[in-house]
C-alpha atoms as a PDB file:
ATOM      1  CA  UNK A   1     -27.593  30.419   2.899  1.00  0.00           C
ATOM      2  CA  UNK A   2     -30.220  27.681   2.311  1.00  0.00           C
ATOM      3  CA  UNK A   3     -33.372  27.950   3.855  1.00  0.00           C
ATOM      4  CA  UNK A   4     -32.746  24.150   5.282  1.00  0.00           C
ATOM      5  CA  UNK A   5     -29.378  25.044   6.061  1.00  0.00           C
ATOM      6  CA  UNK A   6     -30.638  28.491   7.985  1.00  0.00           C
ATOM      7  CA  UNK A   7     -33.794  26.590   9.687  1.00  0.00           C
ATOM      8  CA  UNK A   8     -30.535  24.060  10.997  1.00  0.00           C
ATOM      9  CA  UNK A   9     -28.591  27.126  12.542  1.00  0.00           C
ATOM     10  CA  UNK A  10     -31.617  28.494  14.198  1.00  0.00           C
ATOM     11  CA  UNK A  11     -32.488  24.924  15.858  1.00  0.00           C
ATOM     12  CA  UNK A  12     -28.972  24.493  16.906  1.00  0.00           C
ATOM     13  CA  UNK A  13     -28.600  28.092  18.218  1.00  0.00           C
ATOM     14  CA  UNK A  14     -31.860  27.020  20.013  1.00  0.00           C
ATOM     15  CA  UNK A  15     -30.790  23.782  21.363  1.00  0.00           C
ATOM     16  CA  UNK A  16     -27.379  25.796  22.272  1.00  0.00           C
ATOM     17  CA  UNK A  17     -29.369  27.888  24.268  1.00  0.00           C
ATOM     18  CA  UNK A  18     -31.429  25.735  26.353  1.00  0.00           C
ATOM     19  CA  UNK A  19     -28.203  23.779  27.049  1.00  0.00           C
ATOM     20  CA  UNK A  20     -26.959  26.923  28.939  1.00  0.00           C
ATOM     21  CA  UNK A  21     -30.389  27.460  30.642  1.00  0.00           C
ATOM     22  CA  UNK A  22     -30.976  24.292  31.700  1.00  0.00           C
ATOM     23  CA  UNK A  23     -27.184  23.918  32.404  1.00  0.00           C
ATOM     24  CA  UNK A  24     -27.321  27.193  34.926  1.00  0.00           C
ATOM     25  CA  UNK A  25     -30.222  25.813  36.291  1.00  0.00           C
ATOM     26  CA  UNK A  26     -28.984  22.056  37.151  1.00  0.00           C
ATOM     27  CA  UNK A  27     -25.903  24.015  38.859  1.00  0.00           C
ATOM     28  CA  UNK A  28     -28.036  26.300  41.139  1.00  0.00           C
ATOM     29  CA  UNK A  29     -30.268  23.603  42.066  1.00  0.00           C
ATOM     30  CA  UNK A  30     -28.743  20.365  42.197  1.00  0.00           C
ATOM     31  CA  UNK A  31     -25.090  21.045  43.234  1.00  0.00           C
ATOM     32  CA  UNK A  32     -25.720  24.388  45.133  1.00  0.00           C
ATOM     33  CA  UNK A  33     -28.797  23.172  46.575  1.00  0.00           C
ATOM     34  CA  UNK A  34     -28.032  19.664  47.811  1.00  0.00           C
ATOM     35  CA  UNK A  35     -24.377  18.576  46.969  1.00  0.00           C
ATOM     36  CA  UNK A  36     -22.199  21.540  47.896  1.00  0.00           C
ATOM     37  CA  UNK A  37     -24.566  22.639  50.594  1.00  0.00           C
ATOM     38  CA  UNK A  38     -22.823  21.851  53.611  1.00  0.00           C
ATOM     39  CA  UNK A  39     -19.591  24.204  51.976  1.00  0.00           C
ATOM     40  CA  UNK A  40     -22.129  27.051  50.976  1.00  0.00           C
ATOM     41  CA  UNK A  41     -23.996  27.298  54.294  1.00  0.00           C
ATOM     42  CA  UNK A  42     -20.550  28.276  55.780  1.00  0.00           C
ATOM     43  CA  UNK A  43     -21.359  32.092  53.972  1.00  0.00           C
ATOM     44  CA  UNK A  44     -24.055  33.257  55.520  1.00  0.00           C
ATOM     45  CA  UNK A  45     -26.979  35.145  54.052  1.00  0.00           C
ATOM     46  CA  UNK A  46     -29.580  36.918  55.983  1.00  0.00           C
ATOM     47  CA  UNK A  47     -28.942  34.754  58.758  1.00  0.00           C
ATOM     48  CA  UNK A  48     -29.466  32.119  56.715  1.00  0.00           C
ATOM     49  CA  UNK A  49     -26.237  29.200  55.416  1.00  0.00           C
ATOM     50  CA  UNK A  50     -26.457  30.363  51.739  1.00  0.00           C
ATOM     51  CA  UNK A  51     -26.926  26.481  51.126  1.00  0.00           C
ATOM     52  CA  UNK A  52     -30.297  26.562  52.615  1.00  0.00           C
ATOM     53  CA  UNK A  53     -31.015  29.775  50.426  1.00  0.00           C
ATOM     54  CA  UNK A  54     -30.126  28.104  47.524  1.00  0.00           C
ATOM     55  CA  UNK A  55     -32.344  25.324  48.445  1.00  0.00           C
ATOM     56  CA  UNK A  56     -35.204  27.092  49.141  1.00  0.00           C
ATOM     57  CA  UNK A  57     -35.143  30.249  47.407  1.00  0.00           C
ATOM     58  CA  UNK A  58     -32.357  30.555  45.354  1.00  0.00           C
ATOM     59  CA  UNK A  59     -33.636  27.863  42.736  1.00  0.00           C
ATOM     60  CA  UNK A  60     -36.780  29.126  42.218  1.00  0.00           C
ATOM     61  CA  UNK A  61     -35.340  33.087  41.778  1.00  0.00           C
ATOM     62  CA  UNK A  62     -32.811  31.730  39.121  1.00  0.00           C
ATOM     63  CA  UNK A  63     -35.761  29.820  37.406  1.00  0.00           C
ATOM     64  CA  UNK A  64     -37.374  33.136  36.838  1.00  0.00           C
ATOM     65  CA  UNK A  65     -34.532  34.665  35.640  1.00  0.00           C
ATOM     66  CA  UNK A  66     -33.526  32.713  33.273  1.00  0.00           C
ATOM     67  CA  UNK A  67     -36.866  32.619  31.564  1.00  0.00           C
ATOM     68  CA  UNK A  68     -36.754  36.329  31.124  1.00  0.00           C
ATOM     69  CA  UNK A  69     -33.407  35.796  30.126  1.00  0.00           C
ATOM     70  CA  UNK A  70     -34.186  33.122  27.805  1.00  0.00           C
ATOM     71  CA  UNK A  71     -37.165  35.410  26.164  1.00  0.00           C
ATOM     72  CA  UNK A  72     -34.720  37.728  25.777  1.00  0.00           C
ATOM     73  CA  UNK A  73     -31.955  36.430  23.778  1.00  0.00           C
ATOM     74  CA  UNK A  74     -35.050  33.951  22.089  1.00  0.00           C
ATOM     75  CA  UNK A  75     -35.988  37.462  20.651  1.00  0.00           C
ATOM     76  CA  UNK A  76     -32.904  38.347  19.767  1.00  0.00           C
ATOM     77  CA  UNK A  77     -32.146  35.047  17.820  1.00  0.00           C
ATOM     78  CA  UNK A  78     -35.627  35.211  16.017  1.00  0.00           C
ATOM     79  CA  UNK A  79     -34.732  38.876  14.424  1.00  0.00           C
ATOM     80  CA  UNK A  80     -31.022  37.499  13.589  1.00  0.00           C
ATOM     81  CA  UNK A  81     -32.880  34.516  11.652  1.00  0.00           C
ATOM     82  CA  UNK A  82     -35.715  36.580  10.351  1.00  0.00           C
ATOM     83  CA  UNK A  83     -38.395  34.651  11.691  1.00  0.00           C
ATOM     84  CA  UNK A  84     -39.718  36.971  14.490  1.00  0.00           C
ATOM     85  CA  UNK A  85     -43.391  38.077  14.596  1.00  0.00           C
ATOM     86  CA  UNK A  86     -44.425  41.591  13.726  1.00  0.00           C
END
């Protein structure tokens, strides 16, 4: 493989993967949080409608998880395309 070709499969494996991120994210805090919240607050969470959790907490929890989980496979991608840091 090229080393154009294999700098063009890391940025799309890159790209790829902040798709899904942001993706998760838009789902958890747009739809969850403001569009399906009336159906969500039926389940209830710590006394709480889990639409209102979502809302309020739930975006911001899922925010920090996926950056740990984007670190992660970010790591994980550098060492498959040999251009992680020592």
């Amino acid at each position: 493989m090229s080393e154009q070709t294999q700098r063009q499969a890391y940025w799309i494996a890159n790209l790829k993967l902040v798709a899904l991120c942001l993706s998760i994210w838009f789902v958890v805090s747009y739809l969850f949080g403001i569009i399906l919240v009336d159906q969500l607050n039926a389940i209830k969470l710590g006394g709480y409608g889990l639409g209102f959790w979502f809302a309020q907490q739930g975006s911001m929890y899922i925010f920090v998880v996926l950056i740990f989980f984007y670190a992660n496979r970010m790591k994980k991608l550098d060492e498959k395309f040999n251009v992680h840091e020592d």
